[in-house]
Each structure stands twice: as C-alpha cells, then as structure tokens.
PDB file of N, CA and C in Angstrom:
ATOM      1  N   UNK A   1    -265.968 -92.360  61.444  1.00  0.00           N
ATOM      2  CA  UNK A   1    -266.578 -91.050  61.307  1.00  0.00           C
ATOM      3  C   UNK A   1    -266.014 -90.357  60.074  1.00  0.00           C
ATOM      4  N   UNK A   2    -266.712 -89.837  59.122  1.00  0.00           N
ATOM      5  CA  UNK A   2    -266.611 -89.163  58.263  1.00  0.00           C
ATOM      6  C   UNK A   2    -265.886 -87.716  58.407  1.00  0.00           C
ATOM      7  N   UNK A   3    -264.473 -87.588  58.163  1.00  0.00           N
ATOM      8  CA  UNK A   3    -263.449 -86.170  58.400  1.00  0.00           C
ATOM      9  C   UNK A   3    -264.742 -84.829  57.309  1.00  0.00           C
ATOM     10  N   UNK A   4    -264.417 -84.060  57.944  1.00  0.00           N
ATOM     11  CA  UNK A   4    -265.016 -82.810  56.976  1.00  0.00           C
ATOM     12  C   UNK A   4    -264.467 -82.966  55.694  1.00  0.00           C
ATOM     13  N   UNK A   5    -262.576 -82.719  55.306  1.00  0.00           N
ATOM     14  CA  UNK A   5    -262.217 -83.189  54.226  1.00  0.00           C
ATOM     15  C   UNK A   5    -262.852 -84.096  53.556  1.00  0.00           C
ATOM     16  N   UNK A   6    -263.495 -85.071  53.903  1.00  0.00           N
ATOM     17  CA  UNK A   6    -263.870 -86.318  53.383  1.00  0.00           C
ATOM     18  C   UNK A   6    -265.068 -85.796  52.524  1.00  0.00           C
ATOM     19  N   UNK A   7    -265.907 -85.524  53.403  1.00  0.00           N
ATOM     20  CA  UNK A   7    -267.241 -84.889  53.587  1.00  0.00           C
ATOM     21  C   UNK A   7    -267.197 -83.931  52.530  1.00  0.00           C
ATOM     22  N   UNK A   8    -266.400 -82.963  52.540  1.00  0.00           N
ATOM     23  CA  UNK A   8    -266.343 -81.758  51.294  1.00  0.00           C
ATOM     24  C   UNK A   8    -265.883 -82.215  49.748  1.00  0.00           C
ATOM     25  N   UNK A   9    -265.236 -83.007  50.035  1.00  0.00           N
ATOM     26  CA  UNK A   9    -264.612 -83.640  48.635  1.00  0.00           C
ATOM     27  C   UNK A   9    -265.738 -84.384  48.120  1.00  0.00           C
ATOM     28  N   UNK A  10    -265.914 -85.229  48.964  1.00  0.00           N
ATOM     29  CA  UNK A  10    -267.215 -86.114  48.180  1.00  0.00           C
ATOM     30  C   UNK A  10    -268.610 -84.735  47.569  1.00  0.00           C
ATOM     31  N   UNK A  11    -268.847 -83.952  48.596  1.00  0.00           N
ATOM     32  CA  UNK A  11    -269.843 -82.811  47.886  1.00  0.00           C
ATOM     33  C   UNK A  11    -269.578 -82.668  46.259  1.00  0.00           C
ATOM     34  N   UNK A  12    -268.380 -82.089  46.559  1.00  0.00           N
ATOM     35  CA  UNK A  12    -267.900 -81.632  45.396  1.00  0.00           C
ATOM     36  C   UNK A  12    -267.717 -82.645  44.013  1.00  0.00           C
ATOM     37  N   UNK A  13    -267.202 -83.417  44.094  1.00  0.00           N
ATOM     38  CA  UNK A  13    -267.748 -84.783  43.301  1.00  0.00           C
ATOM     39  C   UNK A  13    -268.991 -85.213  42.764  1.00  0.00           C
ATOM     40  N   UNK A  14    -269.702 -84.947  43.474  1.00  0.00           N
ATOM     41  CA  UNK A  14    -270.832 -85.245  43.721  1.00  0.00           C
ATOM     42  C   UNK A  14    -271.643 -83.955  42.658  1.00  0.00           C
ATOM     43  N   UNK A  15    -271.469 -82.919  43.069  1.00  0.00           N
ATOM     44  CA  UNK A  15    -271.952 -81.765  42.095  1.00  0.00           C
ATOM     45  C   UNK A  15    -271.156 -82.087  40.631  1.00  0.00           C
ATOM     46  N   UNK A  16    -270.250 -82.652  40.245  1.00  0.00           N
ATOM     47  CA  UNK A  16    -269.717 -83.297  38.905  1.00  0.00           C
ATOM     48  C   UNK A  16    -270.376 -84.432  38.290  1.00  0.00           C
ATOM     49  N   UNK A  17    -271.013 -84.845  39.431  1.00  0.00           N
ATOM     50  CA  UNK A  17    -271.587 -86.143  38.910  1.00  0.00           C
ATOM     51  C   UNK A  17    -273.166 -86.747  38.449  1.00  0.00           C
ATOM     52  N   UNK A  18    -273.485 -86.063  37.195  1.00  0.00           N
ATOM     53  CA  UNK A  18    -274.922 -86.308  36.492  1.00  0.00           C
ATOM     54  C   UNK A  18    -275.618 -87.273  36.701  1.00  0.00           C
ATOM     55  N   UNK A  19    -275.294 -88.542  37.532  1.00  0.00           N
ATOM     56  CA  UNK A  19    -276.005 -89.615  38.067  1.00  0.00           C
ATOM     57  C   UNK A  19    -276.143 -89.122  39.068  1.00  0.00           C
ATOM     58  N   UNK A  20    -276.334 -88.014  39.862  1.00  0.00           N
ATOM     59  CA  UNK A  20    -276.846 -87.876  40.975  1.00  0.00           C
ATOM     60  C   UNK A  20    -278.522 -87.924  41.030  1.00  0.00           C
ATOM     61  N   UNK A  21    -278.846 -88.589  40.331  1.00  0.00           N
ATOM     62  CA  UNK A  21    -280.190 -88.862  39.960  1.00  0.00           C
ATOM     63  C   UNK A  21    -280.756 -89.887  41.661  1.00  0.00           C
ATOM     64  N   UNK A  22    -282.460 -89.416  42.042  1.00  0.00           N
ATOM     65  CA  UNK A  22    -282.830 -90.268  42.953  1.00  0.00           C
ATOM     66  C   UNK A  22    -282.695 -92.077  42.523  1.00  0.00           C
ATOM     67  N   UNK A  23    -282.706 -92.203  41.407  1.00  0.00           N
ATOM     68  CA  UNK A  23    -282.688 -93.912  40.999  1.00  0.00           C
ATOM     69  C   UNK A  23    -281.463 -94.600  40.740  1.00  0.00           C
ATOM     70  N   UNK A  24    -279.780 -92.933  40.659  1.00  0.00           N
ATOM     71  CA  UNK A  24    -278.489 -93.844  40.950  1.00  0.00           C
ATOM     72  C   UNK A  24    -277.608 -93.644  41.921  1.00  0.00           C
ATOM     73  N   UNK A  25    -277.115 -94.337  42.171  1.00  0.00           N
ATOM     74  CA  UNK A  25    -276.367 -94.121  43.466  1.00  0.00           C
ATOM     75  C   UNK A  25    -274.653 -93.819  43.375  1.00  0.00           C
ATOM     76  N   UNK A  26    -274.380 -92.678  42.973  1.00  0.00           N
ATOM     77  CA  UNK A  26    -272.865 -92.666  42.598  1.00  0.00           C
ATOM     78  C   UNK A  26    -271.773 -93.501  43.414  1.00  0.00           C
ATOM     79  N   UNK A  27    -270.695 -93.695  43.090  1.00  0.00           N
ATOM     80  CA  UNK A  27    -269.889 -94.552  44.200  1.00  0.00           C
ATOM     81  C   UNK A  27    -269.469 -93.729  45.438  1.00  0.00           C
ATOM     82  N   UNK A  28    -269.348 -92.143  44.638  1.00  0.00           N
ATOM     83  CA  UNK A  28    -268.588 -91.345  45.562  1.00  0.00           C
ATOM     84  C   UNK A  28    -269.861 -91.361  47.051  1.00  0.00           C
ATOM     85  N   UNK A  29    -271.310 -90.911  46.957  1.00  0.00           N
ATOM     86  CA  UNK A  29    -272.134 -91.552  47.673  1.00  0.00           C
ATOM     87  C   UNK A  29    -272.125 -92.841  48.818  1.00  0.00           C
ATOM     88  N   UNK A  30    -271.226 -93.985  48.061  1.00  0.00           N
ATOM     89  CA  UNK A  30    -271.392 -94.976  49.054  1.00  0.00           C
ATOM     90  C   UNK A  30    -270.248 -94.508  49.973  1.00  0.00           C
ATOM     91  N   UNK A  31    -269.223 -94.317  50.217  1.00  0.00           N
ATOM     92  CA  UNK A  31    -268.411 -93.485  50.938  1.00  0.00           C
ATOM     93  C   UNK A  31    -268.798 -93.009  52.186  1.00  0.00           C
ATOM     94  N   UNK A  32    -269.617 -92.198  51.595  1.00  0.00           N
ATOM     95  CA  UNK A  32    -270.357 -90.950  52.637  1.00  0.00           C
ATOM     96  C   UNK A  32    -270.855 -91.603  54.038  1.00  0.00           C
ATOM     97  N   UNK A  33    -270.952 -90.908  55.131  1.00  0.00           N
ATOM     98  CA  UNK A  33    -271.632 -91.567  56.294  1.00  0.00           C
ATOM     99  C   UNK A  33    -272.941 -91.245  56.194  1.00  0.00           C
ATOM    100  N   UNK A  34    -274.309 -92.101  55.545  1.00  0.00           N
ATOM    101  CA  UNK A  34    -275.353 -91.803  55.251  1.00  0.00           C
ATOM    102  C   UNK A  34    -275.983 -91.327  56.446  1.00  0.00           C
ATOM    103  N   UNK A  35    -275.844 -91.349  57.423  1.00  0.00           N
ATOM    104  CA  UNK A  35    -276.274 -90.644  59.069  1.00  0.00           C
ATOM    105  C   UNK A  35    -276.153 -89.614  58.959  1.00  0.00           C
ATOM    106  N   UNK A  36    -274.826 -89.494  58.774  1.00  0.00           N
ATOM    107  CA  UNK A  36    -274.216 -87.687  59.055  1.00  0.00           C
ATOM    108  C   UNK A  36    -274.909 -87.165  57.774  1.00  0.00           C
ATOM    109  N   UNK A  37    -275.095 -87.790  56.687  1.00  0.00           N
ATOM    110  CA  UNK A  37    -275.253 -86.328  55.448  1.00  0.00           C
ATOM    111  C   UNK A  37    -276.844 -86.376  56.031  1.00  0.00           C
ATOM    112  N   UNK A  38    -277.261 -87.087  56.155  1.00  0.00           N
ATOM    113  CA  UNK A  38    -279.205 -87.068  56.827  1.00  0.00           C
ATOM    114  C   UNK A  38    -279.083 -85.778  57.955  1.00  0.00           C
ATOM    115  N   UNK A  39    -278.320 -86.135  58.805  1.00  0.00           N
ATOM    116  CA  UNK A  39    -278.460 -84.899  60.281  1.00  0.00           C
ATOM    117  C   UNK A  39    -278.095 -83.696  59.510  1.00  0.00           C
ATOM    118  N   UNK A  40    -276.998 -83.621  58.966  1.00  0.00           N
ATOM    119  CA  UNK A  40    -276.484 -82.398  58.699  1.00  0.00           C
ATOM    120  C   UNK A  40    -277.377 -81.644  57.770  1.00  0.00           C
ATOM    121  N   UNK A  41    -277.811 -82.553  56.506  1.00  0.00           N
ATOM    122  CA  UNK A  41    -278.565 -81.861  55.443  1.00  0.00           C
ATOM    123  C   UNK A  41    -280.036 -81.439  56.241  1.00  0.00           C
ATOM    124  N   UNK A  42    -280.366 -82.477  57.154  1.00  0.00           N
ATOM    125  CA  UNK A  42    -281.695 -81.747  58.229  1.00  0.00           C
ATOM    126  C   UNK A  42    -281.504 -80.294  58.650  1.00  0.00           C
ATOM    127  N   UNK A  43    -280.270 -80.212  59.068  1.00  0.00           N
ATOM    128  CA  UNK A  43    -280.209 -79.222  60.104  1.00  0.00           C
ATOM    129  C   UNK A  43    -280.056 -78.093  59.363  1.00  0.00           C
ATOM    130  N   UNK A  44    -279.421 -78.283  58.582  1.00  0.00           N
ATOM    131  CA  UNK A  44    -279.826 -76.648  57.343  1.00  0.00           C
ATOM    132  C   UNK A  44    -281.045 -76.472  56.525  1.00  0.00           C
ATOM    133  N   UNK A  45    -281.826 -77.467  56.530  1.00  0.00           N
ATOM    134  CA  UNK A  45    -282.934 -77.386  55.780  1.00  0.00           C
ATOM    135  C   UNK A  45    -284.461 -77.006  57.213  1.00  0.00           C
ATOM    136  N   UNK A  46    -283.631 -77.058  58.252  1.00  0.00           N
ATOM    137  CA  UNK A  46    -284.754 -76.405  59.235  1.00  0.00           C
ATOM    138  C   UNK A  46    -284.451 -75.078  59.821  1.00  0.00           C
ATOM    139  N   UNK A  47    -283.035 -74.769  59.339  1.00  0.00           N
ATOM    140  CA  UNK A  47    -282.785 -73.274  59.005  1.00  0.00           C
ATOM    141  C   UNK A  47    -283.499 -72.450  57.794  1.00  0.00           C
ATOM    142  N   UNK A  48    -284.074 -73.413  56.958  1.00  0.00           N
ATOM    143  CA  UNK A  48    -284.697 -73.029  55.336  1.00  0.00           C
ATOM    144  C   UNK A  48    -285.919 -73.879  55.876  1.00  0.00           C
ATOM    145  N   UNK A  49    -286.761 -73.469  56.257  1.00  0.00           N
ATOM    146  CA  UNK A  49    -288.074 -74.361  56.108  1.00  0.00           C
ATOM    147  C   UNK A  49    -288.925 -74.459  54.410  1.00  0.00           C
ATOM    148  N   UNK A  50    -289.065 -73.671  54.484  1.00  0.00           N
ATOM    149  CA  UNK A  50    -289.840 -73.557  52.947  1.00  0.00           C
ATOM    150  C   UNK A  50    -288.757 -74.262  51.523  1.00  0.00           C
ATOM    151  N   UNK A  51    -287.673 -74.456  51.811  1.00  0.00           N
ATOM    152  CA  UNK A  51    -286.486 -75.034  50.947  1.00  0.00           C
ATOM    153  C   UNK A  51    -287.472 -76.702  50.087  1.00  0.00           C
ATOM    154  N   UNK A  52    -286.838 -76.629  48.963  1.00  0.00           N
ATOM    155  CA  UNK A  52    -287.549 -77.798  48.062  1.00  0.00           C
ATOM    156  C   UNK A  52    -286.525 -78.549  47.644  1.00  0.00           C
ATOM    157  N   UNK A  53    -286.303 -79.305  47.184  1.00  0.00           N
ATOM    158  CA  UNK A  53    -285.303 -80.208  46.169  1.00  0.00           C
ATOM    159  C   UNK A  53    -285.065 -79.618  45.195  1.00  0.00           C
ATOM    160  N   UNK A  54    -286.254 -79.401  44.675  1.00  0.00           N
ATOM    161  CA  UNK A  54    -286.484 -78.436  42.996  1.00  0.00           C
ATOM    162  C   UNK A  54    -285.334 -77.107  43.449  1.00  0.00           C
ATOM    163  N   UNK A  55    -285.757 -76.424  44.580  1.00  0.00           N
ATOM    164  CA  UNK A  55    -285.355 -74.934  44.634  1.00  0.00           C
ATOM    165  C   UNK A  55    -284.171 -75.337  44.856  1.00  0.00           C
ATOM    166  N   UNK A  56    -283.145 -76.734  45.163  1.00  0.00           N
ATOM    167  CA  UNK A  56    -282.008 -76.256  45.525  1.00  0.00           C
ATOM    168  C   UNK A  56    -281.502 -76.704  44.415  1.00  0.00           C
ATOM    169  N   UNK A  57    -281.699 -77.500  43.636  1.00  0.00           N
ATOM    170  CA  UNK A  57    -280.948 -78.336  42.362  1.00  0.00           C
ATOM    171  C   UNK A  57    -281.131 -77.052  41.774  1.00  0.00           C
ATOM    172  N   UNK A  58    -281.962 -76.146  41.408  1.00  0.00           N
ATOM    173  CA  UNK A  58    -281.935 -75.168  40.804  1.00  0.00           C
ATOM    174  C   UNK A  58    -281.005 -73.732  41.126  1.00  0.00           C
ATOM    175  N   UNK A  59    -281.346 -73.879  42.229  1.00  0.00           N
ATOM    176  CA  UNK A  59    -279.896 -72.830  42.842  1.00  0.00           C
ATOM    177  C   UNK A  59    -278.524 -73.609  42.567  1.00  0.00           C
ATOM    178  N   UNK A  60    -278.651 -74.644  42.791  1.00  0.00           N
ATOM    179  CA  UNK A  60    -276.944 -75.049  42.635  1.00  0.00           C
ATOM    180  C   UNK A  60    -276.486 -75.635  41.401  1.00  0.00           C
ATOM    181  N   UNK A  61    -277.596 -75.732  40.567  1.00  0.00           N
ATOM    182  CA  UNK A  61    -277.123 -75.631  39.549  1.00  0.00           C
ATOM    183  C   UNK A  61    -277.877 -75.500  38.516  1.00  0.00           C
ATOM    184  N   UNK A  62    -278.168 -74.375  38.476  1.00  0.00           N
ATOM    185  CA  UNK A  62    -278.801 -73.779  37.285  1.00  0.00           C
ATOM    186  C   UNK A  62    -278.257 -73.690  35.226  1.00  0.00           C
ATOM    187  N   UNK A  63    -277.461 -74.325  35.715  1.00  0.00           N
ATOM    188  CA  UNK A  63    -276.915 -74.916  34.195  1.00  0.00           C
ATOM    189  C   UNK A  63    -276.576 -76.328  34.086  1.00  0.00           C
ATOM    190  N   UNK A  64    -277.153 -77.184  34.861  1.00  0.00           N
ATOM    191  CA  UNK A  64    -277.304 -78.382  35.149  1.00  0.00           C
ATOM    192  C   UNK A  64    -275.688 -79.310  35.631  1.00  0.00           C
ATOM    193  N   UNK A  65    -276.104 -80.493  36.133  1.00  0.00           N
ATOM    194  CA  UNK A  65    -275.063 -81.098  37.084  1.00  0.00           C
ATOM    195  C   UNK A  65    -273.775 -81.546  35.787  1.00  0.00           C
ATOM    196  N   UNK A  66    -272.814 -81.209  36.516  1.00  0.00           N
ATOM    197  CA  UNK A  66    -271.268 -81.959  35.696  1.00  0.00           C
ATOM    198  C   UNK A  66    -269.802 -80.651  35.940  1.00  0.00           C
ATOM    199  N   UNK A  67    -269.127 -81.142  34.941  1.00  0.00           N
ATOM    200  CA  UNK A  67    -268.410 -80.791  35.522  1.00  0.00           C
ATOM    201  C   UNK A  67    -268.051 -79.269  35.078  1.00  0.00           C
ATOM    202  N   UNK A  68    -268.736 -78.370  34.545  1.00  0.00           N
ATOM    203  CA  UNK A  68    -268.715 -76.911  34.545  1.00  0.00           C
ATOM    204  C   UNK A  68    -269.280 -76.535  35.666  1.00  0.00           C
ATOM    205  N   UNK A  69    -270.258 -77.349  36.906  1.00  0.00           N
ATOM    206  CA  UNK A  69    -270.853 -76.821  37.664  1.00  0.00           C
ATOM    207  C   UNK A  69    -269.251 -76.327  38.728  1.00  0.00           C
ATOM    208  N   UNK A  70    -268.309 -77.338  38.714  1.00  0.00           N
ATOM    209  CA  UNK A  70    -267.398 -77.033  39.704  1.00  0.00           C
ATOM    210  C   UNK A  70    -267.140 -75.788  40.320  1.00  0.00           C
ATOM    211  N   UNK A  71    -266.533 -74.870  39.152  1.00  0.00           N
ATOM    212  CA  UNK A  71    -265.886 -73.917  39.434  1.00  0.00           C
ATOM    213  C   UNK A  71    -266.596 -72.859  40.348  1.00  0.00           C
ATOM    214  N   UNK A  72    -267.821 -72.512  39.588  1.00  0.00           N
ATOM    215  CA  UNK A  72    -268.963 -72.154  40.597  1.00  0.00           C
ATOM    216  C   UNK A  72    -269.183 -72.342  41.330  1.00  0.00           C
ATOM    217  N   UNK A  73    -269.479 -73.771  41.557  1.00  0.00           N
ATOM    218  CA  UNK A  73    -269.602 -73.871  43.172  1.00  0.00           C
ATOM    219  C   UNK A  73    -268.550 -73.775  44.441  1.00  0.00           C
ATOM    220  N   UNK A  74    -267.701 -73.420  43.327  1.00  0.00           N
ATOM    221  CA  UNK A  74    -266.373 -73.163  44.607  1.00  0.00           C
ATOM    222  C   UNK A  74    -266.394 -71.849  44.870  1.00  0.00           C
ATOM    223  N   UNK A  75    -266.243 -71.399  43.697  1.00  0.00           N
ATOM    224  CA  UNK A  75    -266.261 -69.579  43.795  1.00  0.00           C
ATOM    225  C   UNK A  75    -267.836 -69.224  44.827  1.00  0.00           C
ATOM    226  N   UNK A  76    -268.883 -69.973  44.616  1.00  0.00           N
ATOM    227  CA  UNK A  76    -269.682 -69.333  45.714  1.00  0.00           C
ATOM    228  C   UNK A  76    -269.614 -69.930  47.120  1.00  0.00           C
ATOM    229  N   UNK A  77    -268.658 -70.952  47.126  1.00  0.00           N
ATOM    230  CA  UNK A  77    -268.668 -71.393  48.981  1.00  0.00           C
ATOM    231  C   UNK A  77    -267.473 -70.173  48.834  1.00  0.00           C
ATOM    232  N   UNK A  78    -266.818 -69.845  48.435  1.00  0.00           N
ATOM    233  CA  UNK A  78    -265.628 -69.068  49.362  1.00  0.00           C
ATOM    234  C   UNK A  78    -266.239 -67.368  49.188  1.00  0.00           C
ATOM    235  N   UNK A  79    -266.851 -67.294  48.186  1.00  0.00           N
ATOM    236  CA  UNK A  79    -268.104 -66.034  48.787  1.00  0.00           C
ATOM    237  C   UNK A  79    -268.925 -65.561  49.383  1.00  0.00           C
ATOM    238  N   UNK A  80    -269.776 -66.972  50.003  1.00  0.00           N
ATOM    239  CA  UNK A  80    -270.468 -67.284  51.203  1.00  0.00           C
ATOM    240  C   UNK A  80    -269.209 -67.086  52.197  1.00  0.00           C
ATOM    241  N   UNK A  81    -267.904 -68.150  52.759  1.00  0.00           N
ATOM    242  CA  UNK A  81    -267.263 -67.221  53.719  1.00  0.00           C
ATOM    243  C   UNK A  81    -266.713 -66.277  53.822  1.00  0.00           C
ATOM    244  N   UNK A  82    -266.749 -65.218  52.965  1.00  0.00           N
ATOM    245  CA  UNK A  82    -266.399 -63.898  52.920  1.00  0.00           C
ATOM    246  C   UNK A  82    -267.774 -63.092  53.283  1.00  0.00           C
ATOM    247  N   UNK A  83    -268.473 -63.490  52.976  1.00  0.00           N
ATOM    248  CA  UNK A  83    -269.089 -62.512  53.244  1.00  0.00           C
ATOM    249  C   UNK A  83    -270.414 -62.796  54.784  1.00  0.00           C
ATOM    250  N   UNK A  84    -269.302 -64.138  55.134  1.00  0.00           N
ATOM    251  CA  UNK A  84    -269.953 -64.188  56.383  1.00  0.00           C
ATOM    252  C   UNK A  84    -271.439 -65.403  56.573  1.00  0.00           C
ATOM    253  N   UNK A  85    -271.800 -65.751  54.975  1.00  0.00           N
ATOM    254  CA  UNK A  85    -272.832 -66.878  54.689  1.00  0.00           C
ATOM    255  C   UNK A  85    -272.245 -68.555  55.099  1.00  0.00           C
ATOM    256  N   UNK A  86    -272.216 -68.423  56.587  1.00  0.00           N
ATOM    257  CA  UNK A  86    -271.943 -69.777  57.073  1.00  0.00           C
ATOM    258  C   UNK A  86    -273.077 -70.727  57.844  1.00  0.00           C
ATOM    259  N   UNK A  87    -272.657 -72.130  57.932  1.00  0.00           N
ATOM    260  CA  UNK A  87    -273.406 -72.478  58.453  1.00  0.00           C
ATOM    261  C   UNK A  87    -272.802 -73.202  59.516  1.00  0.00           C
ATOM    262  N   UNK A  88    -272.820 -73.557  60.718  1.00  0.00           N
ATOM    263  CA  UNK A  88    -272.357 -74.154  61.699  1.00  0.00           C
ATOM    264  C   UNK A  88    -273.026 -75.513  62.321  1.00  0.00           C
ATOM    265  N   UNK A  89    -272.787 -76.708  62.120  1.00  0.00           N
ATOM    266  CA  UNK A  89    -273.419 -77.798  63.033  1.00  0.00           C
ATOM    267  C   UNK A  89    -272.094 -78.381  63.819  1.00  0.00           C
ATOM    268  N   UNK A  90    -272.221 -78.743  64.717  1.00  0.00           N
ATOM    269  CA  UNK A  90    -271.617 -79.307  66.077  1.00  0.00           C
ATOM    270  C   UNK A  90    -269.916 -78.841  65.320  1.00  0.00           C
ATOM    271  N   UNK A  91    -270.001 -77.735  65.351  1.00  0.00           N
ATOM    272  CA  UNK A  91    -268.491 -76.736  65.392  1.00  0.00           C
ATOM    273  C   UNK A  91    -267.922 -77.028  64.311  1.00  0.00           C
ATOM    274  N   UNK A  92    -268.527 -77.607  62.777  1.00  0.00           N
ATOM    275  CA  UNK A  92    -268.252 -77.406  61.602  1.00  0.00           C
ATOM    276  C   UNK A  92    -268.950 -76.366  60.730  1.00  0.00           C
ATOM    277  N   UNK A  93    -268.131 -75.486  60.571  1.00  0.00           N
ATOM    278  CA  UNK A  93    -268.297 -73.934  60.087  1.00  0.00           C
ATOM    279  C   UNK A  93    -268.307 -74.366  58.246  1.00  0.00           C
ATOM    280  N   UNK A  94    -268.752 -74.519  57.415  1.00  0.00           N
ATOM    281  CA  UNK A  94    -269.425 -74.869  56.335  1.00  0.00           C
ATOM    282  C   UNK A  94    -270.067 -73.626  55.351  1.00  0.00           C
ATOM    283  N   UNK A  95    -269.723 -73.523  53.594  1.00  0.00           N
ATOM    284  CA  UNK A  95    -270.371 -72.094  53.636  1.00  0.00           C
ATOM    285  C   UNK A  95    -271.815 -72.489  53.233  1.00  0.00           C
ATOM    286  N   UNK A  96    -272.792 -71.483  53.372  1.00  0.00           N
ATOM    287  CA  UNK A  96    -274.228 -71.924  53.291  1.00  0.00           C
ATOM    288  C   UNK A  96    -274.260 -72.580  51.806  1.00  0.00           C
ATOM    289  N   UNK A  97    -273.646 -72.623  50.670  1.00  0.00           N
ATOM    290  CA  UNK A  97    -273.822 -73.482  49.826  1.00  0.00           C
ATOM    291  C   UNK A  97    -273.152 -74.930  49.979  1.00  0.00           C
ATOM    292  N   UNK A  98    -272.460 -75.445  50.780  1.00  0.00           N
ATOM    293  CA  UNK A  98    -271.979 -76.367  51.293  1.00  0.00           C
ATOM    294  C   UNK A  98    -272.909 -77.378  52.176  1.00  0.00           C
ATOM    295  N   UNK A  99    -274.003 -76.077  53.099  1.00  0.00           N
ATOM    296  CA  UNK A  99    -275.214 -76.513  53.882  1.00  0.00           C
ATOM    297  C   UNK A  99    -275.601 -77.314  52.572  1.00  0.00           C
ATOM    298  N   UNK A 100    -276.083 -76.529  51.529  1.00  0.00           N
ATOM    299  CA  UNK A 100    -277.484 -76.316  50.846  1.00  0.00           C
ATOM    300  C   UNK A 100    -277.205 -77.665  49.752  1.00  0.00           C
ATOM    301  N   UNK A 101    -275.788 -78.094  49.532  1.00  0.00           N
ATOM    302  CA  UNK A 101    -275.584 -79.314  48.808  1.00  0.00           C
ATOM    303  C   UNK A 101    -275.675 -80.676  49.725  1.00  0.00           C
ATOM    304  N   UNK A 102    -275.538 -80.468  50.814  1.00  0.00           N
ATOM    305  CA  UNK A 102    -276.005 -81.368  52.151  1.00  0.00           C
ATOM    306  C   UNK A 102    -277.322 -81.595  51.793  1.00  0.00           C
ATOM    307  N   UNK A 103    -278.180 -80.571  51.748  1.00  0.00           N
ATOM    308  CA  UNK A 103    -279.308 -80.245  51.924  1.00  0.00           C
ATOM    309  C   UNK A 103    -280.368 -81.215  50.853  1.00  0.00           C
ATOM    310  N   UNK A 104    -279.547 -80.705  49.415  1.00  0.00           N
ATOM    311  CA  UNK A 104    -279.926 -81.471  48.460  1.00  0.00           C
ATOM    312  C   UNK A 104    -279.542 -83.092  48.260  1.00  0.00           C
ATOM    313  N   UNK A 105    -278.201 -83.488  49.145  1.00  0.00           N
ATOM    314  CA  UNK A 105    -277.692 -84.854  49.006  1.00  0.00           C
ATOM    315  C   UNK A 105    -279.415 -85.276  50.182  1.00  0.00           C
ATOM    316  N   UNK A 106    -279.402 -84.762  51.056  1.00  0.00           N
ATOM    317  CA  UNK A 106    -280.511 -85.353  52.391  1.00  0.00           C
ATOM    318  C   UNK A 106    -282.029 -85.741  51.137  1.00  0.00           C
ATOM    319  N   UNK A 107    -282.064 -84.894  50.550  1.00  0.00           N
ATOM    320  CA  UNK A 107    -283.623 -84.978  50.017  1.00  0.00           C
ATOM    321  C   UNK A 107    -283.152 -86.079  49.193  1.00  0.00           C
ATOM    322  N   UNK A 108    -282.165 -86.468  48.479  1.00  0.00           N
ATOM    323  CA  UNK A 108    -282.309 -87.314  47.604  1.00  0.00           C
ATOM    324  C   UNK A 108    -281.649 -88.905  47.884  1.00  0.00           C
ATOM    325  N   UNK A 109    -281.295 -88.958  49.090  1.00  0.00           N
ATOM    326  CA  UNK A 109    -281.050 -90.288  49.338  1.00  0.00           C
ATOM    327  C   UNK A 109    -282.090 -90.959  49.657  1.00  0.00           C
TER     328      UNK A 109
END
C-alpha cells in the first residue's frame, strides 16, 4: 500500500517533471499505486464534476510543468489548509490542490 508520504512526494515530483506528458511515463509514476491514484483522483473529480484535464493543468500550472512550478504548489497546498480547502478520502485529509494533482495524475494515466 502506498504511505501518504509516498503518495505526496511522488505528486510533487511529478509537478517537476515535463514528461508528464499522456505518451511518457515518468519513473516517479511507476512507483505510484496505479489503483489508489485512479480512486482517489475519481473521488475529487466527482466533487468537481464539470473539472477537465485542460482546466486543471492550467490551474496547476499556469506557467507550465518543471521545476519553478514547485514552490507554488507548495505555498498553495499549505494555503488550501489554512484556510480550510481540504479534501478528505478514507481519513486522508489532503489540501484541495493535492486532490486536484490526483485529479490530473487520474485523467492522464
């Protein structure tokens, strides 16, 4: 089973990593428990019904994937839990940009 640590690190990697393209498969990817990122990235994306691939690659990174995206995306998961933007599946408390990179790993595997 895939630890959350596990799970968050690889995200984050993963937002560094410009082959996150649908045609490559990063290594940090093979890692991952392809089950769990499928359920999990489901389950926030049926909290977002109307949610796209387009709309989230674009929210999460609107100056495109590597490694300037990092910092940002850290500074907005720990602004999401401040200000209460969480997401919860089976008692992993996650901030909604944490969902929403789930979200985007689900559409593109």
């Amino acid at each position: 089973m895939t630890s959350r640590r596990d799970l968050l690190a690889a995200l984050v990697a993963l937002a560094a990593t410009p082959a996150m393209a649908r045609s490559a498969t990063p290594d940090v990817v093979a890692g991952l428990d392809a089950a769990a990122v499928q359920r999990i990235g489901k389950a926030w994306r049926e909290l977002h019904p109307n949610v796209t691939a387009a709309v989230l690659a674009k929210r999460l990174f609107p100056a495109g994937r590597g490694l300037a995206a990092l910092p940002r995306l850290r500074d907005q998961a720990a602004a999401d839990f401040r200000k209460g933007a969480v997401f919860t599946y089976r008692g992993w408390r996650l901030s909604d940009t944490e969902g929403a990179l789930l979200a985007l790993l689900s559409f593109e595997a």
